[in-house]
Protein backbone atom coordinates (compact mmCIF):
# COMPACT_ATOMS: atom_id res chain seq x y z
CA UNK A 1 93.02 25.13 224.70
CA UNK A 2 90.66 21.53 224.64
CA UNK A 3 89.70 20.71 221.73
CA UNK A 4 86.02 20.80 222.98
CA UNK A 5 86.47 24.37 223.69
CA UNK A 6 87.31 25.31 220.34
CA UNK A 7 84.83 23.67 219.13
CA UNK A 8 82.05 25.27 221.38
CA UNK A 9 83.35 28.94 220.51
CA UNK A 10 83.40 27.84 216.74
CA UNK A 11 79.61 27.06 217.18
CA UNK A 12 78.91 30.14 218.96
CA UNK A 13 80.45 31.95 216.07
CA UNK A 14 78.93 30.42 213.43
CA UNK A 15 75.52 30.48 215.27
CA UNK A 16 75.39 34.06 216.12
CA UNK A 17 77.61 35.97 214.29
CA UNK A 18 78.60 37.88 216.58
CA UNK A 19 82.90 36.32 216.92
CA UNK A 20 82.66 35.87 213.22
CA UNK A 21 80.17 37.58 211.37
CA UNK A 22 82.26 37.78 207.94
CA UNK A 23 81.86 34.09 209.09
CA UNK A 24 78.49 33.90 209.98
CA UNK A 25 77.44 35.66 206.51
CA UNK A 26 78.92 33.42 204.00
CA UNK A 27 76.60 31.85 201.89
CA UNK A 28 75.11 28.77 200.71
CA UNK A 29 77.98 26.87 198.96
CA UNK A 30 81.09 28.16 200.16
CA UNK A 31 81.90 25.66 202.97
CA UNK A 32 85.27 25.85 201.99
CA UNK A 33 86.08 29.05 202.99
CA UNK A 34 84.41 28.36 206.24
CA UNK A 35 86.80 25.52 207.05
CA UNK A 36 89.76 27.64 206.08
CA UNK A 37 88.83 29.93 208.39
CA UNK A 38 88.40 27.00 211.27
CA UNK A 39 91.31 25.96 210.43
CA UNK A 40 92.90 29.24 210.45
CA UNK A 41 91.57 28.91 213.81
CA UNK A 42 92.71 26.54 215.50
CA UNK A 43 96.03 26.98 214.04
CA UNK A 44 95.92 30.30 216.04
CA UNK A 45 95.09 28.49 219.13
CA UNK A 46 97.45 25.92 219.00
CA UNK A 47 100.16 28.90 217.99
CA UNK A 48 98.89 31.07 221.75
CA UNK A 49 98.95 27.73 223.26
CA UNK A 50 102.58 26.97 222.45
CA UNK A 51 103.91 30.61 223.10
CA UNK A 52 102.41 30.46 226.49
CA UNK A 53 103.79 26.81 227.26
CA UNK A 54 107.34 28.00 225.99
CA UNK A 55 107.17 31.40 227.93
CA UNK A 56 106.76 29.08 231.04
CA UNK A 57 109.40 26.70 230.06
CA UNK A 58 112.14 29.20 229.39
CA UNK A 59 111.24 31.26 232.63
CA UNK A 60 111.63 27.85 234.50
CA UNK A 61 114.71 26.77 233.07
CA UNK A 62 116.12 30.08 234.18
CA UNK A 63 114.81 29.39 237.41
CA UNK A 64 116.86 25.91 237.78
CA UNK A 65 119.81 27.73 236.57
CA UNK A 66 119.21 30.12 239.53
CA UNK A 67 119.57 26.67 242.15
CA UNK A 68 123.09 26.02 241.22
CA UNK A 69 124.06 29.55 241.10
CA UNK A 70 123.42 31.73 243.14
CA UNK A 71 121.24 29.19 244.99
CA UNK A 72 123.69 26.25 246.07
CA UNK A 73 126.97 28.16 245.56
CA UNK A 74 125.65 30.22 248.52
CA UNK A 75 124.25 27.59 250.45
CA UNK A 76 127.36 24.99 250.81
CA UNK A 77 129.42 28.16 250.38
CA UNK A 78 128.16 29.30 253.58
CA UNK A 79 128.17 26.01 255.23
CA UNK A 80 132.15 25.37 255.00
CA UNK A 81 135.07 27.21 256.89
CA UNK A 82 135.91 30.58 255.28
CA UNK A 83 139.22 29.14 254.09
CA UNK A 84 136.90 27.59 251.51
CA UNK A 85 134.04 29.22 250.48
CA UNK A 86 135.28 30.48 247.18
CA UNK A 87 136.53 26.58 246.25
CA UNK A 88 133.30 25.15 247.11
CA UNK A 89 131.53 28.25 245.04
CA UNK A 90 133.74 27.52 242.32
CA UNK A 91 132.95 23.73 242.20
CA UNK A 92 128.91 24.79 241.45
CA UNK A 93 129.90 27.68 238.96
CA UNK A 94 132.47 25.36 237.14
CA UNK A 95 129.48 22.85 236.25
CA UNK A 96 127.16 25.78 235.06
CA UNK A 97 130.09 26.03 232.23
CA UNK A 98 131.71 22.91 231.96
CA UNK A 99 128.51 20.50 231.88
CA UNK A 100 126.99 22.94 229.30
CA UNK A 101 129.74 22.11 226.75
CA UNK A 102 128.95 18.50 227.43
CA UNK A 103 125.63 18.74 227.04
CA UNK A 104 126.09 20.13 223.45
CA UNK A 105 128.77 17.33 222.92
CA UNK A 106 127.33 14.56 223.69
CA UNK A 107 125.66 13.89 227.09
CA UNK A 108 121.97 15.33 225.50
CA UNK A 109 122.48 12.54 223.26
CA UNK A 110 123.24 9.76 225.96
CA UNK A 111 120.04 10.90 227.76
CA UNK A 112 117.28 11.92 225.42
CA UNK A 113 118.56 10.64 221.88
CA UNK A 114 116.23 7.33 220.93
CA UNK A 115 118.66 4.08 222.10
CA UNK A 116 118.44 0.90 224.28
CA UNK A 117 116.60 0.61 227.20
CA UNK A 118 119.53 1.78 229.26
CA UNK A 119 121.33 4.39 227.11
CA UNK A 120 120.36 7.10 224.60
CA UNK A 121 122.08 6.74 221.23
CA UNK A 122 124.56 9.20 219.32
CA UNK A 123 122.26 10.65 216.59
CA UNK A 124 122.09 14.43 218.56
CA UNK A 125 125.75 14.15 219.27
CA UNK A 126 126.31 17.78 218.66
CA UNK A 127 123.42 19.10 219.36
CA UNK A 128 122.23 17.43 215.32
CA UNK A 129 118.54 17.19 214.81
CA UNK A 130 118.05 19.75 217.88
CA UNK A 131 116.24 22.45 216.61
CA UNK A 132 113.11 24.71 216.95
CA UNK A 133 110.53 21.91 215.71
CA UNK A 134 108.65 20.41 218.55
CA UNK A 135 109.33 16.41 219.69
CA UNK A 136 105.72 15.33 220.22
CA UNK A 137 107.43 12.36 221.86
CA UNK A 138 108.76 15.01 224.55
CA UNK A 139 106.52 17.66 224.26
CA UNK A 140 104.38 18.51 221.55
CA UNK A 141 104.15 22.34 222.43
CA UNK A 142 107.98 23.13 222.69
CA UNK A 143 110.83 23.55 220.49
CA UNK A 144 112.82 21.42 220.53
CA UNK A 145 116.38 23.25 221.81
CA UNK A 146 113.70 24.97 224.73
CA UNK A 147 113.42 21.02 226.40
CA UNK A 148 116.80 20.31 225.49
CA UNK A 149 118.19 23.82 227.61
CA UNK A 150 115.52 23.18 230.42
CA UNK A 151 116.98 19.43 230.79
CA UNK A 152 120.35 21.12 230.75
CA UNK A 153 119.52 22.21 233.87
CA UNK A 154 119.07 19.50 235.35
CA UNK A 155 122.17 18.34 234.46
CA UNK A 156 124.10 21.35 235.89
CA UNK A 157 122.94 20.80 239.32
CA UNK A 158 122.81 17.37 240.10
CA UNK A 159 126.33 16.91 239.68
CA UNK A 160 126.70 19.90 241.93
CA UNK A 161 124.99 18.66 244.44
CA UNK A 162 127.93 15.80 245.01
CA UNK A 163 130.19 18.48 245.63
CA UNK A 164 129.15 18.93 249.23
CA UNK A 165 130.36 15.41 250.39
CA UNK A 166 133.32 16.21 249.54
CA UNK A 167 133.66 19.78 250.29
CA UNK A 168 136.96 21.36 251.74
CA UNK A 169 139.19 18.51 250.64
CA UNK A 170 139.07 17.48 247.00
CA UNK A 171 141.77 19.07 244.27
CA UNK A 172 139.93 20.99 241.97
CA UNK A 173 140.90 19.30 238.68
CA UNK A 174 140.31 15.66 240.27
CA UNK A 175 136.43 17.44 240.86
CA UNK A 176 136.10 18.48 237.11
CA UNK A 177 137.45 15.32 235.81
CA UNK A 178 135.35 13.08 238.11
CA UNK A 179 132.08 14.88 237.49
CA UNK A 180 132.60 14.94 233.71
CA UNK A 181 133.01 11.18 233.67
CA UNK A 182 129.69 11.04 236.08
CA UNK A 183 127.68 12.94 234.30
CA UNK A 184 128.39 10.75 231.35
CA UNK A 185 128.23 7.44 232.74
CA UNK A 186 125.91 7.92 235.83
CA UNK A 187 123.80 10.46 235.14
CA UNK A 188 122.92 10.02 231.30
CA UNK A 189 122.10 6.48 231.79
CA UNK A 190 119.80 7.35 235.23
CA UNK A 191 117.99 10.12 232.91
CA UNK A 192 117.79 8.06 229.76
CA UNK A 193 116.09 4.97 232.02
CA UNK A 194 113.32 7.62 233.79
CA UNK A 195 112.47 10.07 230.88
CA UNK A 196 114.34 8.88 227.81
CA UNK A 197 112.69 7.25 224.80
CA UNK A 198 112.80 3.95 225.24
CA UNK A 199 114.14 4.23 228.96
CA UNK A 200 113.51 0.86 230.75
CA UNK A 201 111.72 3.00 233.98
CA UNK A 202 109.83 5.15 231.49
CA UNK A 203 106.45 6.09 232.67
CA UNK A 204 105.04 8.06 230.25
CA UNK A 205 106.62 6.29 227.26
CA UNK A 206 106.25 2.71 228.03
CA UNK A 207 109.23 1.19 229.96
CA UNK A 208 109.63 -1.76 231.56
CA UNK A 209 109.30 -1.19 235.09
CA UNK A 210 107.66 2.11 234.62
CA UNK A 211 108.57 4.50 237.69
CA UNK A 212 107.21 7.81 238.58
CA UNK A 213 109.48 10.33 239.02
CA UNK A 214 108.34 13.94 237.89
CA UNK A 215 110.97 16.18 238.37
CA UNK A 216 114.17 14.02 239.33
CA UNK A 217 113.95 11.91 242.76
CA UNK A 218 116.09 9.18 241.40
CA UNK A 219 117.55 10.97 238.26
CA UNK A 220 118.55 13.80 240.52
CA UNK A 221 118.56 13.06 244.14
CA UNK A 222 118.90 9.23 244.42
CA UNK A 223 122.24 9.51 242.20
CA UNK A 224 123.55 12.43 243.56
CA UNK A 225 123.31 11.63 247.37
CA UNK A 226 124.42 7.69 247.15
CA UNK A 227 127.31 9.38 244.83
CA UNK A 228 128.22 11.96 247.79
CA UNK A 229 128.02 9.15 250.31
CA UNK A 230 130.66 6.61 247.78
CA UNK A 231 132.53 9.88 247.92
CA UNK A 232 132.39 10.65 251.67
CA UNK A 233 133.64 7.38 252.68
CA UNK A 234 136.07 7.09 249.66
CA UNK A 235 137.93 10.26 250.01
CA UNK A 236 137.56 9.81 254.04
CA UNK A 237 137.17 12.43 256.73
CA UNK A 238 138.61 15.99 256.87
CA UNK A 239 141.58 16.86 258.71
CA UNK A 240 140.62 16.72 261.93
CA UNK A 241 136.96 15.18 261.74
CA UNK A 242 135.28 14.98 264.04
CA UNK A 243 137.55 16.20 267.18
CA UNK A 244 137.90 19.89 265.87
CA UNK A 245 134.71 21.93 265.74
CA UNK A 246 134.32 23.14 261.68
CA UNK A 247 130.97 24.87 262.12
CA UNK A 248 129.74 26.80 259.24
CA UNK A 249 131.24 30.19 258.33
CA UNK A 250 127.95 32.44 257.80
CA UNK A 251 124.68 30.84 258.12
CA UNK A 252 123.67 34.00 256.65
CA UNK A 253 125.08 33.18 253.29
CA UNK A 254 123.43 29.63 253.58
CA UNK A 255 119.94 31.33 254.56
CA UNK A 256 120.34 33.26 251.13
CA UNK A 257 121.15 30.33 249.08
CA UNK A 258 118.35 28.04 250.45
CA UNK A 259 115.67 30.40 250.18
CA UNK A 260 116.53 30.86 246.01
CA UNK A 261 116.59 27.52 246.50
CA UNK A 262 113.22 27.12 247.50
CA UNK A 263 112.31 30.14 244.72
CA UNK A 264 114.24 28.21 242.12
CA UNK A 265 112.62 24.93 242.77
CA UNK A 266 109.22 26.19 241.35
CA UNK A 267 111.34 25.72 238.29
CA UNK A 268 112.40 22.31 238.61
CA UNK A 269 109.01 21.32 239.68
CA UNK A 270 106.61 23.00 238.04
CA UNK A 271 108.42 23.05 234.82
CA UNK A 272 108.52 19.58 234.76
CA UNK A 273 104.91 19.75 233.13
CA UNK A 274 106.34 21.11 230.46
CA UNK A 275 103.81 23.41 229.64
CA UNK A 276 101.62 26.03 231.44
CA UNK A 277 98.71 24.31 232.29
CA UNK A 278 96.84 22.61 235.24
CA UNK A 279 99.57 20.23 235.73
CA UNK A 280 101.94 22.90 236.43
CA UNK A 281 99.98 24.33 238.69
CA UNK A 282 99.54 21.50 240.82
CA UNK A 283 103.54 20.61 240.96
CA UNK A 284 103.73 24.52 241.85
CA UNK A 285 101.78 24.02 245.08
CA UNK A 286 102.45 20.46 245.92
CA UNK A 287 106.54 22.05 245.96
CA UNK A 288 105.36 24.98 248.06
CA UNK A 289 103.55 22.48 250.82
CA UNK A 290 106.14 19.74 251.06
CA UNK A 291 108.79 22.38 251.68
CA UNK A 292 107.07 23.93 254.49
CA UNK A 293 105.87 20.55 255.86
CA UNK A 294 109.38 19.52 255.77
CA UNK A 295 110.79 23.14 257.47
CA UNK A 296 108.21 22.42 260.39
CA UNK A 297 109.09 18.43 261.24
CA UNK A 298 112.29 19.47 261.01
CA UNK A 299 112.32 22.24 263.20
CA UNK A 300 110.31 20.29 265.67
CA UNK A 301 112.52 17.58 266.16
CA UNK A 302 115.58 19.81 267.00
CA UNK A 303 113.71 22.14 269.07
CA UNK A 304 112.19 18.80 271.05
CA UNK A 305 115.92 17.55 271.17
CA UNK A 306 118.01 20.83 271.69
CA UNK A 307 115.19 22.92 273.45
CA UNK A 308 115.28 25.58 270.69
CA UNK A 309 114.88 25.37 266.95
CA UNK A 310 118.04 26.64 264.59
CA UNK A 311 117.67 28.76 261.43
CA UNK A 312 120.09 26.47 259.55
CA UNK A 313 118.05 23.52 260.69
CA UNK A 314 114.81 25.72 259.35
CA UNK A 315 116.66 25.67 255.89
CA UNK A 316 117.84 22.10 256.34
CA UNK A 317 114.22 20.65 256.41
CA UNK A 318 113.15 22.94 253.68
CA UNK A 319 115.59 21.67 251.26
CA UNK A 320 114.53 18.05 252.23
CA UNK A 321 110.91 18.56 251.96
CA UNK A 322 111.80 19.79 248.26
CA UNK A 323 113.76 16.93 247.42
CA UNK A 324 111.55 14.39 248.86
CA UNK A 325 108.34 16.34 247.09
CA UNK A 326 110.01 16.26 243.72
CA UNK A 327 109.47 12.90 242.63
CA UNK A 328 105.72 13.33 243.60
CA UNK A 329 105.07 17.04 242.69
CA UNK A 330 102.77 16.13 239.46
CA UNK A 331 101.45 13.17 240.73
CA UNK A 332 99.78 13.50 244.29
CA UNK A 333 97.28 15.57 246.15
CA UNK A 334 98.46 18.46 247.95
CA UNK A 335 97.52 17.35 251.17
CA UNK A 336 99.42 14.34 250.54
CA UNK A 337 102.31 16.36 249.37
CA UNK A 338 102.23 18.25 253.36
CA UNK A 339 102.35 14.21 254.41
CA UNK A 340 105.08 13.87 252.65
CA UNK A 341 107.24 16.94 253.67
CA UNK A 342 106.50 16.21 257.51
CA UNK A 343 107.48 12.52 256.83
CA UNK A 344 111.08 13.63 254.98
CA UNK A 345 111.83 16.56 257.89
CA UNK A 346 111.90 14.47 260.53
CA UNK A 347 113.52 11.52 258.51
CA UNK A 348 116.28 13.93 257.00
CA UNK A 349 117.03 15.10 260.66
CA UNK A 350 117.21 11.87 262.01
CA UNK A 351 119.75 10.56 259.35
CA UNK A 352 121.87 13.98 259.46
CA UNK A 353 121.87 13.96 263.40
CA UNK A 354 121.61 10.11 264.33
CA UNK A 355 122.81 7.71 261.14
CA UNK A 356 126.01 10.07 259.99
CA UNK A 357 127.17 10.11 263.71
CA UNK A 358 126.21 6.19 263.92
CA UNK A 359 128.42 5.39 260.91
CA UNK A 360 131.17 8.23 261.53
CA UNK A 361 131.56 9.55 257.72
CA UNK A 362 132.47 12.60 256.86
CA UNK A 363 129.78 13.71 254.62
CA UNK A 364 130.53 17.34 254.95
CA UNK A 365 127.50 19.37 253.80
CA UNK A 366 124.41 16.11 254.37
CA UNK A 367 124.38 15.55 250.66
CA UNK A 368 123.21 12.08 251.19
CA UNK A 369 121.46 13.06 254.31
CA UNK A 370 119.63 15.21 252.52
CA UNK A 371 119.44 14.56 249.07
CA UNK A 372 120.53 10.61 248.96
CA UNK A 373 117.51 9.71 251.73
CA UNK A 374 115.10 12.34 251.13
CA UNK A 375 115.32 11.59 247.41
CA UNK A 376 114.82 7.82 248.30
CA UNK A 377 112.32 8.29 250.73
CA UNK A 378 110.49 10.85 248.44
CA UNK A 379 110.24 8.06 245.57
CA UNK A 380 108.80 5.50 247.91
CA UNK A 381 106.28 7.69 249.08
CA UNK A 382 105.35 8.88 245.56
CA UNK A 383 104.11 5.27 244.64
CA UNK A 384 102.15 5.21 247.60
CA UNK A 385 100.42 8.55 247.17
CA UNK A 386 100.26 8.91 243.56
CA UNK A 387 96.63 9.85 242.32
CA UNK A 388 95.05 9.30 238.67
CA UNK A 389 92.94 12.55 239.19
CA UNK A 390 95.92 14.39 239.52
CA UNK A 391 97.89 12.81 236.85
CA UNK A 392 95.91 9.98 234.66
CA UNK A 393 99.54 8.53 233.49
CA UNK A 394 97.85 4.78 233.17
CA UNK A 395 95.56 3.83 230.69
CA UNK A 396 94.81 0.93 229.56
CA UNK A 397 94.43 -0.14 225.97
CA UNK A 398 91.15 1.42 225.13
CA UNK A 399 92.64 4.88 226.65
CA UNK A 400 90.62 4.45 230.15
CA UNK A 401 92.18 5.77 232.95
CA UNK A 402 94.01 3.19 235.35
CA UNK A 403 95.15 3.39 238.78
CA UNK A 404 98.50 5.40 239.77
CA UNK A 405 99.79 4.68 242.83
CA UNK A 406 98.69 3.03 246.54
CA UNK A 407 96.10 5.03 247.04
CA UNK A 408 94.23 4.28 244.16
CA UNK A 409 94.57 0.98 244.36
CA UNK A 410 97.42 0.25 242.45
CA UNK A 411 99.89 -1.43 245.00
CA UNK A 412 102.47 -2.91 242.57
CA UNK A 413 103.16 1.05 241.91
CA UNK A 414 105.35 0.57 245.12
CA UNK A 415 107.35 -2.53 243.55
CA UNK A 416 107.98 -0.38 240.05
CA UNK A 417 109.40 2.53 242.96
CA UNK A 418 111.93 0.29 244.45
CA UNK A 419 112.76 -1.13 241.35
CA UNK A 420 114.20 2.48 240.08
CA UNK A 421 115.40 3.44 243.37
CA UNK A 422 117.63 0.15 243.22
CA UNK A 423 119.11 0.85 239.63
CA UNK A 424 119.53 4.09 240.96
CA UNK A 425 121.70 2.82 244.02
CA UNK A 426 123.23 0.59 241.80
CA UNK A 427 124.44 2.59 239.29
CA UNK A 428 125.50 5.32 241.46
CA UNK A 429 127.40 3.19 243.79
CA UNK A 430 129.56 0.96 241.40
CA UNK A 431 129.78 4.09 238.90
CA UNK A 432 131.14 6.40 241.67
CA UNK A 433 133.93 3.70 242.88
CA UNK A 434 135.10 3.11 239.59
CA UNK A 435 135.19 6.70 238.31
CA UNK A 436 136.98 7.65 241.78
CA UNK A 437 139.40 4.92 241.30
CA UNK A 438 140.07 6.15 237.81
CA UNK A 439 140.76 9.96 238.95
CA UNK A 440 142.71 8.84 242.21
CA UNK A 441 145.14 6.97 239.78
CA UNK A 442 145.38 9.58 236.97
CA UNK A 443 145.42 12.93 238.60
CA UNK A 444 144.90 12.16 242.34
CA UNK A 445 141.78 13.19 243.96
CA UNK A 446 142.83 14.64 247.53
CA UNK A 447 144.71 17.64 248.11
CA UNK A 448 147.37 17.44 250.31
CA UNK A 449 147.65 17.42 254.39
CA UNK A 450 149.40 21.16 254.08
CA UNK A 451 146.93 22.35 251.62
CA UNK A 452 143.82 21.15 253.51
CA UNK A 453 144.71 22.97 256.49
CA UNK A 454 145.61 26.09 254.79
CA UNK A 455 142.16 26.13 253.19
CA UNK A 456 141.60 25.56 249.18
CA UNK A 457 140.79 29.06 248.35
CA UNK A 458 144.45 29.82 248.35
CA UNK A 459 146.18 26.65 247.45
CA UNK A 460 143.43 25.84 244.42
CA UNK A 461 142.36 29.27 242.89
CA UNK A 462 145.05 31.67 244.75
CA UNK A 463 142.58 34.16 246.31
CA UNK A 464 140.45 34.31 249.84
CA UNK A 465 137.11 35.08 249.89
CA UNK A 466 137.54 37.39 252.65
CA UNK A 467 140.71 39.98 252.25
CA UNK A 468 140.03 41.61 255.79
CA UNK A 469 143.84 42.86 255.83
CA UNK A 470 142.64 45.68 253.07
């Protein structure tokens, strides 16, 4: 609650009598006991005020949870040959365990631990210092472990998300080993920069080149899809790519998985605000809009082109209009955020349909088509729609409000935008090689010509995902 609030019920109280009366009565010469109770007051508040914010921020980490599984197991499980479903379903479920132990280990540290400008230090290294005492520095109304497990999230998915570059051909210990090593030298670095204390592109906290990213354009989507692409082209293309047809096994399961997708993202978004307030609501609907903007350019452009729109190009565009709205989601209007999601449908389409076939990788699933352009595009944009009345981020030193991004006037937002998307692409390009490098000559990253063809269900895990014989 605002502290002017408070203050105006207090007066009411103490005026009439009628909140307070035991209060109201107290006489002459006992002020004491009417601060303790104002200050038994406003310790209530703050307590409601911090149940409510940690409510939200539990339900929401829940709700990213929900995107990697069931949401994007079902989605690239439904978009690869039925010979591999269960692999690629694995490859998501194995980072909702394996990148939670590292988390506790050591990556939380890397990311959110006080450091250098570029890397968090070692002092939470086992989860040490993380407990149920709020980090004003992070947010003032949460325990601590409730941001920690929300961020956790975050780092779950986005090395997830790389797995559909790569889908249908990668052993499944070269995929565990690689994304460990990512997640600890790509993506801890990438989050530490953005939202870390001390992070060079920190916003909020006073980096360098401070760049607005709410919920993860270039933490998230920037690494991920440049990653996928490094991946796409290092690995190179499927047996058989692109003479054989390998259309998608049940867009049915992919429907599923993008619409919890869309659900889930509420989550990512919204939560972002850590907390339950006005902030969160406007990241709630700005998500909502740039989705369905995204849905409907995209839709448009394939029906124009192929005389009828596609329910898997419906989902496509959705998932771009949430990647590209992510960066933005607490920072822009939500008419702007509807600009945005028609601008990143028809973009999205154009690199999935035009660039890919232009270039000839084998990006199997459009993780960079998706998540690699939207996510750039989707920072860009943020810089130029950004809005102080939405989210007063800027101030100056006398704690005046300052301009956020283009539209306010503030131009050299746009500069501080590329400048993160370039680290991003920077990081995520020379990390990837030399990580892939490392796996290739350790354990070997491809499976073999025989196994490929006779799909990794069996020759990785030993089962099918579909036993029709029984």
């Amino acid at each position: 609650m605002h502290p002017r609030i408070v203050k105006l019920l207090l007066a009411l109280a103490l005026c009439t009598g009628s909140l307070f009366p035991a209060v109201a009565q107290t006489p002459a010469g006992t002020a004491g006991s009417t601060a303790d109770q104002i200050a038994k007051l406003q310790t209530q508040v703050a307590a409601a005020q911090s149940g409510a914010d940690n409510a939200w921020m539990l339900v929401s980490a829940a709700l990213v949870l929900m995107m990697t599984g069931p949401g994007l197991a079902l989605f690239y499980g439904g978009l690869v040959r039925k010979k591999n479903v269960l692999a690629t379903m694995m490859q998501s479920f194995a980072m909702m365990a394996i990148i939670t132990v590292l988390w506790a280990l050591v990556s939380y540290s890397l990311a959110f631990d006080s450091g250098t400008s570029f890397i968090g230090g070692l002092h939470h290294v086992l989860l040490h210092g993380v407990g149920l005492t709020p980090d004003p520095d992070y947010a003032a109304t949460l325990p601590l472990q409730t941001f920690m497990v929300y961020q956790l999230m975050f780092a779950i998915i986005t090395p997830a998300l790389i797995t559909g570059a790569f889908a249908e051909r990668m052993k499944f210990s070269a995929m565990a080993l690689f994304l460990v090593l990512w997640s600890i030298f790509v993506y801890s670095p990438m989050a530490h920069m953005v939202w870390g204390k001390g992070g060079l592109l920190n916003a909020s906290l006073g980096g360098r080149f401070p760049t607005l990213d709410f919920a993860g354009g270039t933490v998230v989507h920037v690494t991920s899809g440049v990653s996928a692409l490094v991946c796409a082209l290092y690995l190179g293309k499927r047996v058989g790519y692109p003479k054989e047809a390998m259309p998608p096994h049940s867009v049915v399961l992919s429907f599923i998985g993008a619409c919890l997708l869309w659900v889930g993202w509420f989550g990512f978004n919204a939560g972002s605000a850590l907390g339950s307030g006005p902030l969160a609501t406007s990241a709630f609907v700005n998500t909502h809009f740039g989705a369905a903007g995204a849905a409907l350019s995209w839709l448009l452009a394939e029906w124009i082109r192929n005389g009828k729109p596609s329910a898997l190009g419906g989902i496509s565009g959705a998932v771009a209009g949430l990647v590209a709205i992510t960066p933005a989601a607490g920072f822009v209007q939500p008419m702007s955020a509807i600009i945005i999601g028609l601008i990143a449908g028809a973009f999205c389409y154009f690199m999935v349909i035009k660039v890919k076939n232009w270039f000839g990788y084998d990006d199997s699933l459009d993780a960079f088509g998706v998540h690699g352009a939207g996510g750039t595009l989707g920072a860009v944009l943020t810089g130029l729609f950004a809005s102080s009345a939405i989210n007063p981020i800027f101030k100056d030193a006398k704690g005046n409000t300052l301009p956020s991004g283009a539209v306010d006037g503030n131009w050299h937002q746009v500069l501080n935008q590329f400048v993160g998307i370039g680290l991003a692409w920077i990081i995520s390009i020379v990390g990837t090689l030399i990580l892939l490098k490392l796996v290739d000559l350790t354990v070997g990253l491809r499976v073999s010509r025989e196994e490929e063809v006779e799909g990794l269900d069996l020759t990785q895990h030993g089962e099918e995902g579909y036993d029709f014989a029984s």
